[in-house]
N, C-alpha and C. Protein backbone atom coordinates (compact mmCIF):
# COMPACT_ATOMS: atom_id res chain seq x y z
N UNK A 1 22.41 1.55 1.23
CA UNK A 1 21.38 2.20 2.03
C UNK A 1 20.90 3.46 1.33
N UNK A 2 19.48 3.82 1.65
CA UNK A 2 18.78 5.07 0.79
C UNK A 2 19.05 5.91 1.85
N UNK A 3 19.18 7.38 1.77
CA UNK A 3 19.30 8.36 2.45
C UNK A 3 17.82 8.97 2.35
N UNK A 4 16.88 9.04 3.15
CA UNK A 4 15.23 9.55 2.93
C UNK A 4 15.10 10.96 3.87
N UNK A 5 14.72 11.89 3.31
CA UNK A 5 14.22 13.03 4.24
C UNK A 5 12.63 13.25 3.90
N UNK A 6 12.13 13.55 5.14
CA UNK A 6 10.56 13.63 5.39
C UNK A 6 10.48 15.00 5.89
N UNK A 7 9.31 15.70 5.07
CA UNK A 7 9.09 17.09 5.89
C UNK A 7 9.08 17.39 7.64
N UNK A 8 8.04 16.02 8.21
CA UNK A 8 8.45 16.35 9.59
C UNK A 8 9.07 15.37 10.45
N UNK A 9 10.26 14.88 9.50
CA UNK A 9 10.88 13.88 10.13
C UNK A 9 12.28 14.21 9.66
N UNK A 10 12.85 13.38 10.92
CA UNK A 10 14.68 13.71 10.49
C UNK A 10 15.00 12.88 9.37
N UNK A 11 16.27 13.02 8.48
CA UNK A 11 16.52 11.59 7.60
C UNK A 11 16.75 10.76 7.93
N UNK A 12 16.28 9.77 7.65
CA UNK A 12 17.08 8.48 8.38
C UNK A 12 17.34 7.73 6.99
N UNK A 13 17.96 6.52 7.77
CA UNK A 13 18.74 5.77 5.98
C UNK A 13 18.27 4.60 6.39
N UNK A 14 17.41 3.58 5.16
CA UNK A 14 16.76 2.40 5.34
C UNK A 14 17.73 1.65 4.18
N UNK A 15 17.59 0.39 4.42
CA UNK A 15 18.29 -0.62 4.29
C UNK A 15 17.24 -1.77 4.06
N UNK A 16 16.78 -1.74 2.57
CA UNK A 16 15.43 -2.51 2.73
C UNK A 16 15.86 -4.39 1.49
N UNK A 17 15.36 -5.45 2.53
CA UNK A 17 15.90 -6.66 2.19
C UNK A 17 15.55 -6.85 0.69
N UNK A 18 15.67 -7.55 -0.59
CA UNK A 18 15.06 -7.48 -1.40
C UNK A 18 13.54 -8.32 -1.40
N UNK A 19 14.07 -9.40 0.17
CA UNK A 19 12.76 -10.32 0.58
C UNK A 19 11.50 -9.43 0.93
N UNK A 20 11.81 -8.56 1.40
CA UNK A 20 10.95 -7.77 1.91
C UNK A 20 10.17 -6.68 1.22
N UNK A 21 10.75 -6.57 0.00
CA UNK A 21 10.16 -5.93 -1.20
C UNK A 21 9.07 -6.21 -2.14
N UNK A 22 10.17 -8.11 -1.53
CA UNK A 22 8.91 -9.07 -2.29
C UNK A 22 7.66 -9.05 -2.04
N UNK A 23 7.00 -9.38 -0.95
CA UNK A 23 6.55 -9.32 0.22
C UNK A 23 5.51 -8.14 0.05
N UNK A 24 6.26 -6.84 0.07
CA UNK A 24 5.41 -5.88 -0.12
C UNK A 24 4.63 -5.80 -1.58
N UNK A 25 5.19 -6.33 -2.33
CA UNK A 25 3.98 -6.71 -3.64
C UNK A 25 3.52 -7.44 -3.52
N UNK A 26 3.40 -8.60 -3.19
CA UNK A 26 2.69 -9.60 -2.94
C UNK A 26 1.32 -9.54 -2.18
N UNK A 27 1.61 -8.51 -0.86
CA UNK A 27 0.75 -7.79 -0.06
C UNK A 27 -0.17 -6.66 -1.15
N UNK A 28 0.58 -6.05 -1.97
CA UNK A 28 -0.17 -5.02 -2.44
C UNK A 28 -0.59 -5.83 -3.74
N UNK A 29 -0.72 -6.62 -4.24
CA UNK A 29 -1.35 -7.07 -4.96
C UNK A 29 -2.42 -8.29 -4.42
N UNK A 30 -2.25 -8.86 -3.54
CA UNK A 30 -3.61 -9.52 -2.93
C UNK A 30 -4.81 -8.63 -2.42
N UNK A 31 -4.38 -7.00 -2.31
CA UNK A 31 -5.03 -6.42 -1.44
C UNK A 31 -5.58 -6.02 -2.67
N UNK A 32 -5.01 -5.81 -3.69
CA UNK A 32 -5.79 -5.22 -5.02
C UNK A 32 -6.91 -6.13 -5.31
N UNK A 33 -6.66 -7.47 -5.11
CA UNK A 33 -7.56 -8.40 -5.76
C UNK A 33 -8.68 -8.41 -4.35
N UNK A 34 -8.79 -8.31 -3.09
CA UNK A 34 -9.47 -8.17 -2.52
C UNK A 34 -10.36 -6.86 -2.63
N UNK A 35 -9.82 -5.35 -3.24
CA UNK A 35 -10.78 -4.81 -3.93
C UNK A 35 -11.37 -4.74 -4.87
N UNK A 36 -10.75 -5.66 -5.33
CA UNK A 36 -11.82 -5.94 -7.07
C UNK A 36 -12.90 -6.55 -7.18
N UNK A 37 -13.01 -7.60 -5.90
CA UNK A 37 -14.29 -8.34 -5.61
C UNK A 37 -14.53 -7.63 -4.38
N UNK A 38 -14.56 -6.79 -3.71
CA UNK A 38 -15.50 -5.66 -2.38
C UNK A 38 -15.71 -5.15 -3.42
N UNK A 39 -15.52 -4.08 -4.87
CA UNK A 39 -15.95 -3.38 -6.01
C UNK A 39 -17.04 -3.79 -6.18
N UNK A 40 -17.39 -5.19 -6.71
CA UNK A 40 -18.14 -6.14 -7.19
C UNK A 40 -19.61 -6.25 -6.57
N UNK A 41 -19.06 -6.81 -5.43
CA UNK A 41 -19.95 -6.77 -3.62
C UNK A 41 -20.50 -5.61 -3.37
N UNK A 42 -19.73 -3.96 -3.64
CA UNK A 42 -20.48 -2.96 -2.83
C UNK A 42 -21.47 -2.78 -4.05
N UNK A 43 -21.99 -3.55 -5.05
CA UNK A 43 -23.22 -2.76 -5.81
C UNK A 43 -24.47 -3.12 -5.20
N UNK A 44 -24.18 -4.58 -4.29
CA UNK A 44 -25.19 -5.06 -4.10
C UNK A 44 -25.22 -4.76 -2.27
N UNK A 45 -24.28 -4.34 -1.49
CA UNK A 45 -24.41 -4.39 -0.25
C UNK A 45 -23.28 -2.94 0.46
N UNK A 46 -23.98 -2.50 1.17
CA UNK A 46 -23.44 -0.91 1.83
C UNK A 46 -22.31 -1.27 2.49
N UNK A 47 -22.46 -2.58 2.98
CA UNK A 47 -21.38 -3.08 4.13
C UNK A 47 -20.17 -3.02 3.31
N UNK A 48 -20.49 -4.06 2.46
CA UNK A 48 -19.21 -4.05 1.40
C UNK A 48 -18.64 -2.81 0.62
N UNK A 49 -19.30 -1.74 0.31
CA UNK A 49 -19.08 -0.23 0.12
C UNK A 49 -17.75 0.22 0.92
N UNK A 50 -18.49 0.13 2.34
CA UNK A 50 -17.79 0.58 3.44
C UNK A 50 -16.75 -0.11 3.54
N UNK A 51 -16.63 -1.21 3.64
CA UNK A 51 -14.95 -2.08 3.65
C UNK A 51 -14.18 -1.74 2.37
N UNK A 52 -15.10 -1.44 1.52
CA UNK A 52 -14.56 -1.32 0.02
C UNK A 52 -13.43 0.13 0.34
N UNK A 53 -13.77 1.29 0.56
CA UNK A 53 -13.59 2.43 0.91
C UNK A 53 -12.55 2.47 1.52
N UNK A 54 -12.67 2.18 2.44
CA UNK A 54 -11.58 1.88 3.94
C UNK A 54 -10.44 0.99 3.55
N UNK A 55 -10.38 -0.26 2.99
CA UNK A 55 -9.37 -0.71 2.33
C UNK A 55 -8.60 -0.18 1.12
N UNK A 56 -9.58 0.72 0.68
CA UNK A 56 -8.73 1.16 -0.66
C UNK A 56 -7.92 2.32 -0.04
N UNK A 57 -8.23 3.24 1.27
CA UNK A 57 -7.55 4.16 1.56
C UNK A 57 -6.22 3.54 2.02
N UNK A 58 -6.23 2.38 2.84
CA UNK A 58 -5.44 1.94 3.30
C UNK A 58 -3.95 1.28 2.32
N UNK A 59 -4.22 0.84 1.13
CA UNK A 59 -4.13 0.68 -0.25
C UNK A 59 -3.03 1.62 -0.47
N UNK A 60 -4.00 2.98 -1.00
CA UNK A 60 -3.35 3.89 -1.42
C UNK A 60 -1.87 4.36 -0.44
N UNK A 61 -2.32 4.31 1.15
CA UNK A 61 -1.18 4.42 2.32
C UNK A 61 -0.13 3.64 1.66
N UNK A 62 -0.42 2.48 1.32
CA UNK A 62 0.52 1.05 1.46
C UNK A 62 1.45 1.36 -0.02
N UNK A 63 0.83 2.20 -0.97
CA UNK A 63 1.77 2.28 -1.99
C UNK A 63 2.54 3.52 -2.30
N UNK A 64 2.20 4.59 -1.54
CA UNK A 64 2.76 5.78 -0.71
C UNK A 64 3.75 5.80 -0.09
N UNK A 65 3.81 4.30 0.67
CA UNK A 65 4.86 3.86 1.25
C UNK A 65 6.06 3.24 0.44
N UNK A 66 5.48 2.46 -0.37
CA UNK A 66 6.18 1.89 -0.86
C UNK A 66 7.18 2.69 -2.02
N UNK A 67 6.49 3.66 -2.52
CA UNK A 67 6.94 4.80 -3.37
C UNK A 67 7.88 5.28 -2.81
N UNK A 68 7.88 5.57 -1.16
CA UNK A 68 8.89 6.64 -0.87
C UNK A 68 10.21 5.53 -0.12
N UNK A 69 9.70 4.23 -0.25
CA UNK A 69 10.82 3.41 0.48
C UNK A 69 11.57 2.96 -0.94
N UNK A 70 11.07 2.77 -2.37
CA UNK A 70 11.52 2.09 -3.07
C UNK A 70 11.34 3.11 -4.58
N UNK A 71 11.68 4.07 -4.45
CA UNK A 71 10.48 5.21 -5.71
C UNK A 71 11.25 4.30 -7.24
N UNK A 72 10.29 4.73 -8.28
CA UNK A 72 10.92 4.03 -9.46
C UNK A 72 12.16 4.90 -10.16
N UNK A 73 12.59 4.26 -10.68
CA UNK A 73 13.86 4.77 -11.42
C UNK A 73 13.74 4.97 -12.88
């Protein structure tokens, strides 16, 4: 188990499956490839801009996360 402390959170200790690691790349790499073609899409359409944007913030969350659940060694 990892021992994690958060500025406004208590530590808690996670216990993360290696399935579930999997999983989280798998997720963060489909989501990559879904911005590479919204990239593509927002030259020609605002809509796609806007999803473009919004998913990539969400993105960046998702590997933020993953950094502080799994950081590299």
């Amino acid at each position: 188990m990892q021992e994690k402390t958060h500025p406004q959170h208590k530590t808690i200790f996670v216990g993360i499956p290696a399935d579930t690691l999997e999983s989280l790349d798998r997720i963060k790499a489909g989501l990559g490839s879904v911005l590479s073609l919204l990239e593509v899409e927002s030259e020609r359409s605002e809509a796609c801009h806007g999803v473009h944007c919004l998913l990539a913030m969400i993105k960046m969350q998702l590997d933020q996360m993953a950094e502080e659940l799994c950081p590299a060694e």
